[in-house]
Protein backbone atom coordinates (compact mmCIF):
# COMPACT_ATOMS: atom_id res chain seq x y z
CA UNK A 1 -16.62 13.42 -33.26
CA UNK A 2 -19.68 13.95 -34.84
CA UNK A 3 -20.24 16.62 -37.48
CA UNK A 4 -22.87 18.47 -35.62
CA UNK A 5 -21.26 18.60 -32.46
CA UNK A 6 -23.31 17.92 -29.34
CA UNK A 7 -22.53 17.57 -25.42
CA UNK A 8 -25.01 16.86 -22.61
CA UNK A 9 -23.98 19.13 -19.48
CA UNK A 10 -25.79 18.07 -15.69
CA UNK A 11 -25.29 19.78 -12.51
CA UNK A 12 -25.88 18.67 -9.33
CA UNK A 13 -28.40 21.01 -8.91
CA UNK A 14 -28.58 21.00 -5.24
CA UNK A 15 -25.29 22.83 -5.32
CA UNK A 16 -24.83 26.39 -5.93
CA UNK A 17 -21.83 26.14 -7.05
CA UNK A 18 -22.17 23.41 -9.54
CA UNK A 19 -25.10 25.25 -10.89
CA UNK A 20 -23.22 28.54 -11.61
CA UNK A 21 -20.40 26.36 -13.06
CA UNK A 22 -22.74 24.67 -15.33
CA UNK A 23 -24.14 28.16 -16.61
CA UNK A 24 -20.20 29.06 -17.06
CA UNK A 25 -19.60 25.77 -19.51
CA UNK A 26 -23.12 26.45 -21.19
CA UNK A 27 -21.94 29.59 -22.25
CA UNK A 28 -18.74 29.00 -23.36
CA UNK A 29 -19.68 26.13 -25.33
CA UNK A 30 -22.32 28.12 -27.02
CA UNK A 31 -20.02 30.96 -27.83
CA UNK A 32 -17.82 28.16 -29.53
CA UNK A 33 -20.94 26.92 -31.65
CA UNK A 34 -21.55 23.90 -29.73
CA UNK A 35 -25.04 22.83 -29.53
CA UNK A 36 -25.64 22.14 -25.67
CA UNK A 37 -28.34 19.85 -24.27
CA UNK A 38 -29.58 19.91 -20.50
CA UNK A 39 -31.36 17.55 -18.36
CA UNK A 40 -35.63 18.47 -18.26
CA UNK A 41 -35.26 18.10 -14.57
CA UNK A 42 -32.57 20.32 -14.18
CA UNK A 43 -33.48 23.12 -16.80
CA UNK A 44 -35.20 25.70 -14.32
CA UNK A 45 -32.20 25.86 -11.85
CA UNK A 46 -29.81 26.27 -14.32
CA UNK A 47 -32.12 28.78 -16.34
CA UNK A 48 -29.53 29.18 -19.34
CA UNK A 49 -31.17 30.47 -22.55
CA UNK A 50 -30.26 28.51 -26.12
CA UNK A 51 -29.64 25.21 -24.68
CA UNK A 52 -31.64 22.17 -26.10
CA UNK A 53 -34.20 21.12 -22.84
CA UNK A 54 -34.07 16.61 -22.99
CA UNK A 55 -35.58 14.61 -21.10
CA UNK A 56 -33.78 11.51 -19.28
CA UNK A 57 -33.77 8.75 -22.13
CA UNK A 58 -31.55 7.64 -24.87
CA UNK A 59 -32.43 10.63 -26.47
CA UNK A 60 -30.81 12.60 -24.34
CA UNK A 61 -27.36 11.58 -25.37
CA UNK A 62 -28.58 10.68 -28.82
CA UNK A 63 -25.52 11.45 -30.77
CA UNK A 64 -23.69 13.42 -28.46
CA UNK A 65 -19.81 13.62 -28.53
CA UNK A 66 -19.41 14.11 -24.70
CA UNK A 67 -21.46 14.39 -21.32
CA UNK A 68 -19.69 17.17 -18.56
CA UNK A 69 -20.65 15.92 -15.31
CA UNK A 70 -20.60 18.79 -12.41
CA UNK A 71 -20.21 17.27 -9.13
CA UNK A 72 -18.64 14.81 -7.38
CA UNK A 73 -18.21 10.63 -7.84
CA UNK A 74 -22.15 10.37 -7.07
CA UNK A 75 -23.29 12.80 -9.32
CA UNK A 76 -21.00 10.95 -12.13
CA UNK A 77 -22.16 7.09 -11.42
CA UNK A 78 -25.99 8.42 -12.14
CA UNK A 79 -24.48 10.32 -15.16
CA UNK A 80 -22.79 6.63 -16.53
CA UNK A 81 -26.50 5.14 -16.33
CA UNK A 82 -27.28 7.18 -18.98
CA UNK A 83 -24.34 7.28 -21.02
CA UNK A 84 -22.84 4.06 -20.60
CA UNK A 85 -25.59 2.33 -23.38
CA UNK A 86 -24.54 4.85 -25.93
CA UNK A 87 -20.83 4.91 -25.39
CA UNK A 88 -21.10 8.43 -25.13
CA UNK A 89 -17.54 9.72 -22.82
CA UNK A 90 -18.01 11.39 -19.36
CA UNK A 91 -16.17 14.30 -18.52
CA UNK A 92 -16.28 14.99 -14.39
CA UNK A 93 -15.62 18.21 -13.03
CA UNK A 94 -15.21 17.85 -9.06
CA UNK A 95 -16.82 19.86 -7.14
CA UNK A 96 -16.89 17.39 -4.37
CA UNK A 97 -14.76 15.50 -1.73
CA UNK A 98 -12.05 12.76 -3.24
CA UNK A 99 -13.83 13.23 -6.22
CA UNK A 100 -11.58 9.81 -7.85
CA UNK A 101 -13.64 9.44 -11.04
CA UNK A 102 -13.50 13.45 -12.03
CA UNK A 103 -11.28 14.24 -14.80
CA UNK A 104 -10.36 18.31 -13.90
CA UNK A 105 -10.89 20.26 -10.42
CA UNK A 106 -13.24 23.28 -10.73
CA UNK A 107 -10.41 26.00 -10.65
CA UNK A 108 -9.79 24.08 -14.33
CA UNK A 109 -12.97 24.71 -15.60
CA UNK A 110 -12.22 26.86 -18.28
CA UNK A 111 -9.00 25.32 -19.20
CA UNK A 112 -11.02 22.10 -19.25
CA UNK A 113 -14.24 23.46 -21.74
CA UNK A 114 -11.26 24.61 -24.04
CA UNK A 115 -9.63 21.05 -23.94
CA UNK A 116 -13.31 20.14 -25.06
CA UNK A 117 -13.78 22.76 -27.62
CA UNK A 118 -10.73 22.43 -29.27
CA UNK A 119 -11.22 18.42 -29.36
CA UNK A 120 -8.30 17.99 -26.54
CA UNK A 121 -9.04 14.40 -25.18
CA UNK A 122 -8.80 11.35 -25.51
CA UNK A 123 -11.42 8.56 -23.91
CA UNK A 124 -10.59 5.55 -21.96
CA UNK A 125 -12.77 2.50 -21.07
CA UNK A 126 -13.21 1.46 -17.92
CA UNK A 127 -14.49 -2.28 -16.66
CA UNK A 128 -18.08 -2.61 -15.70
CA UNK A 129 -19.66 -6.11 -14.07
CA UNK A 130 -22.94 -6.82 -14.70
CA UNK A 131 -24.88 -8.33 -11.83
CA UNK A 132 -27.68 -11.23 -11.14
CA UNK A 133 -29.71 -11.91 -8.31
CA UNK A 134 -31.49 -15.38 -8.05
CA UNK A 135 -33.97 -17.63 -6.18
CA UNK A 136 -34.47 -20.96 -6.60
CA UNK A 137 -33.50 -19.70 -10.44
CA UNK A 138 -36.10 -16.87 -10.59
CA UNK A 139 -33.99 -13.48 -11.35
CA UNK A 140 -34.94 -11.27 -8.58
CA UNK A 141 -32.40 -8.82 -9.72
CA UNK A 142 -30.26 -8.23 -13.12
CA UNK A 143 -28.31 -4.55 -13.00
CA UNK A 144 -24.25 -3.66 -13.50
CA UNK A 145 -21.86 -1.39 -11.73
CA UNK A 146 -18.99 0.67 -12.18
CA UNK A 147 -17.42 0.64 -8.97
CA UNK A 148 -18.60 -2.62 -7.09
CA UNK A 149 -21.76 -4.68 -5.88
CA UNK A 150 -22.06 -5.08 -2.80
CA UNK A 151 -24.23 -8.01 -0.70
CA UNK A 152 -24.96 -6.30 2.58
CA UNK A 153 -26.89 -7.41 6.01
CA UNK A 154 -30.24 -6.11 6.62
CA UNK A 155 -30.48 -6.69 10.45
CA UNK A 156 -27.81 -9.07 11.93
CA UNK A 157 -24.97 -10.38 10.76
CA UNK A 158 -25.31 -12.04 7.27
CA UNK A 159 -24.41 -15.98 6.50
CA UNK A 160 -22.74 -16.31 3.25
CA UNK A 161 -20.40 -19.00 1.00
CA UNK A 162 -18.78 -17.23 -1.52
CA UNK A 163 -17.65 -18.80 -4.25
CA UNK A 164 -15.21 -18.37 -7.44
CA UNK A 165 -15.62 -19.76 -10.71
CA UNK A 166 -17.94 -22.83 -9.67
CA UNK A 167 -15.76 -23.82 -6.73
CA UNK A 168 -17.18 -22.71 -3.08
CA UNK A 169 -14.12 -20.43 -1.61
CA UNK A 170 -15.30 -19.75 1.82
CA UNK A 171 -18.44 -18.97 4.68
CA UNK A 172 -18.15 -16.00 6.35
CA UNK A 173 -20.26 -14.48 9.03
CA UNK A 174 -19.66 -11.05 8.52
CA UNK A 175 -21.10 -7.11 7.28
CA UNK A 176 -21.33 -7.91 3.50
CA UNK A 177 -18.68 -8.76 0.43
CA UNK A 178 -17.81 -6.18 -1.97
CA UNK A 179 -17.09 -7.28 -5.62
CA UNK A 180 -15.42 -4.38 -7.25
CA UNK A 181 -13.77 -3.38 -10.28
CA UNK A 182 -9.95 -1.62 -10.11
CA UNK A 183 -12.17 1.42 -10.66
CA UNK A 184 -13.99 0.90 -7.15
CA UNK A 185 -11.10 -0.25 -5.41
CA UNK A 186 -10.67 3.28 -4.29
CA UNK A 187 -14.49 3.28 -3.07
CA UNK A 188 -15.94 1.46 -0.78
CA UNK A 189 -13.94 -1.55 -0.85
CA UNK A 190 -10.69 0.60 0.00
CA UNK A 191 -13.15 1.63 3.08
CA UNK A 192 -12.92 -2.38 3.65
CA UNK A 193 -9.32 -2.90 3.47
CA UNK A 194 -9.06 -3.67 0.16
CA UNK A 195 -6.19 -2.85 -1.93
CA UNK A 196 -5.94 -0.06 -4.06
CA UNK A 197 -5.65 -1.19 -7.85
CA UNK A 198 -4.73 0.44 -10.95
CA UNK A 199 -7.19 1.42 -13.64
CA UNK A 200 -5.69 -0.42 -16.20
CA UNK A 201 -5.11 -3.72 -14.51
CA UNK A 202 -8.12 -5.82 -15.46
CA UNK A 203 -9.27 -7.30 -12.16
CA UNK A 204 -12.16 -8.18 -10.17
CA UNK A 205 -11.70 -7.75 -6.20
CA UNK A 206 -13.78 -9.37 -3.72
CA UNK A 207 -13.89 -8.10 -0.63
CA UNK A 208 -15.28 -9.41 2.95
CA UNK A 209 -16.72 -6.79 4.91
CA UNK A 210 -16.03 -7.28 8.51
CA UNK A 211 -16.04 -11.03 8.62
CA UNK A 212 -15.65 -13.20 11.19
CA UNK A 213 -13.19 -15.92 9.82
CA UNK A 214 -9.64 -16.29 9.83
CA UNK A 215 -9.75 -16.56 5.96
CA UNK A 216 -10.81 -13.01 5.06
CA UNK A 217 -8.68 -11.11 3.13
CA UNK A 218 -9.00 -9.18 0.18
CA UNK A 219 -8.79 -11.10 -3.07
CA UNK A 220 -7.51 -10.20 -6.55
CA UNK A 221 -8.74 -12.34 -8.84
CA UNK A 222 -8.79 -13.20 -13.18
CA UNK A 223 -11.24 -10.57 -15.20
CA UNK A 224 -12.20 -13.45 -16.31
CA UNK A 225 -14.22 -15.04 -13.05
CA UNK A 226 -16.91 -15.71 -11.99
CA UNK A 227 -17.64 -14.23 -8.40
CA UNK A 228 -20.89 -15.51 -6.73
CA UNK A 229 -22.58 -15.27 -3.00
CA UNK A 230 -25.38 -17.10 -1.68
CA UNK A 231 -27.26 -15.90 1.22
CA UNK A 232 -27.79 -18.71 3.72
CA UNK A 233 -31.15 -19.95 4.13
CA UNK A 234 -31.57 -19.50 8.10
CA UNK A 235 -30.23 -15.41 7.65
CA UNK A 236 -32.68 -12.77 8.24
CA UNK A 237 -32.19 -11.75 4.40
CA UNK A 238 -29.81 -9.10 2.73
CA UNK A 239 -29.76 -6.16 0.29
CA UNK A 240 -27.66 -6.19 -2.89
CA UNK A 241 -26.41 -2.30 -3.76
CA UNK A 242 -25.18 -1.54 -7.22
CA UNK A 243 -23.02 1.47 -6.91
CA UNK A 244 -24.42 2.21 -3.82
CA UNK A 245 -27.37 3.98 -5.97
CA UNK A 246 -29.64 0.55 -6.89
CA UNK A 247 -30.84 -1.27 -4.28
CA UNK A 248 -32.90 -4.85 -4.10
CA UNK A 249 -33.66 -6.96 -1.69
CA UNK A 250 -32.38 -10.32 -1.12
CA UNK A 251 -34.21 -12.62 0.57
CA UNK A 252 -32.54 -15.51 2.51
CA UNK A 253 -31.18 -18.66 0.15
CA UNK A 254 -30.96 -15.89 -2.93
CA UNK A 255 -27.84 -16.15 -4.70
CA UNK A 256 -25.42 -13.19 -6.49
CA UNK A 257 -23.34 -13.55 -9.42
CA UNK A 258 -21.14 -11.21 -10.84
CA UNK A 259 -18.99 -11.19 -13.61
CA UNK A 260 -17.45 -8.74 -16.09
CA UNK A 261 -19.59 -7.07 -18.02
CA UNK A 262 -19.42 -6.53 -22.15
CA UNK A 263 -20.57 -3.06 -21.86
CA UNK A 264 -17.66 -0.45 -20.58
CA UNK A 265 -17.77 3.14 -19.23
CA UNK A 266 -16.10 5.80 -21.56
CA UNK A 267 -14.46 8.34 -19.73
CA UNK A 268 -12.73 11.38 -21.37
CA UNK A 269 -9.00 12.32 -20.06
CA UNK A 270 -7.77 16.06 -21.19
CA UNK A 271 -4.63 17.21 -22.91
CA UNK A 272 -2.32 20.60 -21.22
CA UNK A 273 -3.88 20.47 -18.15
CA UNK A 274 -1.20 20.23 -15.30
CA UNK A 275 -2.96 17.80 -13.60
CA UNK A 276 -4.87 15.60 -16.30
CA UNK A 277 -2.65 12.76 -18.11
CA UNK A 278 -0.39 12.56 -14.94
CA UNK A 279 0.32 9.02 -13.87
CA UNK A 280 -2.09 7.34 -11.52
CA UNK A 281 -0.05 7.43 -8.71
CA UNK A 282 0.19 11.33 -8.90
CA UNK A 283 -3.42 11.45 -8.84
CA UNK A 284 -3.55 8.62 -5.49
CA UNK A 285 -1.18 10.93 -3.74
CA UNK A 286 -3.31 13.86 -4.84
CA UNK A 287 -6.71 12.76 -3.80
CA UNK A 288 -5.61 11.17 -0.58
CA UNK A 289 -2.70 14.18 0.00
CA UNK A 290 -0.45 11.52 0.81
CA UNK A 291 3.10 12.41 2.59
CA UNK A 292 5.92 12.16 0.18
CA UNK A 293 8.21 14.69 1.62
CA UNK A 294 11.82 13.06 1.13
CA UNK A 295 11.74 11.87 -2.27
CA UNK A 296 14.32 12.77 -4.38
CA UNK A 297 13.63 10.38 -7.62
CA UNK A 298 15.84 8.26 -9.44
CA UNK A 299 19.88 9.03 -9.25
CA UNK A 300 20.41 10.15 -12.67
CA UNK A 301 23.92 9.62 -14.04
């Protein structure tokens, strides 16, 4: 922690209630003598006197020990574009559907500023993939993701060979392929059948999007590879989505590689609240209120 300490609060601002929650943590962080920093852009609907106004830059997280996020997993994958190049940790506060990434539910939220306040957290990293679009070996494209990248058709059905570490794997005639992180497999590429993987396995998934092959499934494969896709020359084109938030266009014969990235997102996890440091299984049942009626545990002698 830094001596002067600092945290960065946004709000999805097109939410009431994230906006009153905001103005909730604001104050009690500047009751606590924390020196609070908001977002230019989102200083006149959250109208909270004493905070620092920033605007959207390194600056704005210049320093800071943490960045509360209030919303849902949207609202924190814009947050991690601006504090993943600083390392500074993201605290999410849910106030939206599955809300996967989010670290505390809103009925937490004071419980959760008092974890902060009292310096009750610890941070994990979580594996990014840093993406590159070519042509004829101009870089159309060169962006990252947290949860996955995804190579999507534009029109009809999109011709690709995918391949892994230098060695084609397969052509499908399909939707798209995902390439995810065990952080996204509970996004999108869960949407696609994928499986579900734990946050600390270190994995990269790709993930065929309604394909038309026999070979399709879902793959698992070494943090260490090398996943590429290369749009075939006679398809109408495609469009490459990081995060589902950056978006270029691929024109036909481009070619996407992905690979892990150096540069993680920090993400803090609370101590005492009932929820927060339960395994991750407690929070997949949670999230996707999944039956477990009938369980009785382990026979204990």
């Amino acid at each position: 922690m830094t001596a002067k300490r600092t945290v960065l609060v946004t709000a999805h601002t097109g939410r009431g209630a994230a906006v009153d929650s905001a103005r909730m943590v604001i104050g009690r962080l500047l009751k606590a003598g924390l020196t609070v920093r908001v977002l230019r852009a989102e200083a006149e609907e959250i109208a909270c006197a004493g905070v620092d106004v920033v605007s959207t830059g390194s600056a704005a997280v210049e320093d800071a020990e943490m960045m509360i996020v209030l919303g849902g997993d949207g609202s924190l994958l814009r947050a991690a574009e601006l504090a993943r190049p600083a390392g500074v940790p993201l605290l999410g506060v849910n106030l939206g559907h599955v809300g996967f990434l989010a670290e505390a539910e809103v009925e937490d939220l004071s419980d959760a500023v008092d974890c902060v306040v009292d310096g009750r957290y610890d941070v994990e990293e979580r594996m990014t993939i840093e993406v590159t679009a070519r042509l004829n070996g101009q870089v159309l494209a060169d962006s990252w993701a947290l949860n996955e990248a995804t190579v999507e058709k534009r029109e009809r059905m999109l011709e690709v060979v995918a391949e892994i570490d230098g060695r084609p794997l397969s052509r499908w005639g399909c939707d798209g392929v995902i390439c995810a992180t065990p952080t996204g497999s509970t996004a999108y590429a869960f949407s696609a059948g994928g499986p579900v993987v734990w946050p600390e396995v270190e994995a990269l998934l790709l993930v065929p999007i309604s394909a038309h092959a026999l070979f399709s499934r879902p793959l698992v494969v070494s943090p260490r590879s090398r996943l590429a896709m290369e749009v075939q020359p006679h398809t109408a084109g495609a469009v490459l989505w990081c995060d589902g938030r950056r978006r270029f266009d691929l024109p036909a014969g481009a070619r996407v590689e992905v690979r892990r990235a150096e540069l993680p997102v920090r993400l803090a996890r609370l101590h005492g609240l009932e929820d927060t440091g339960a395994p991750f299984t407690d929070r997949l049942v949670a999230k996707f209120n999944l039956p477990v009626q009938g369980w009785h545990g382990r026979v204990r002698s």
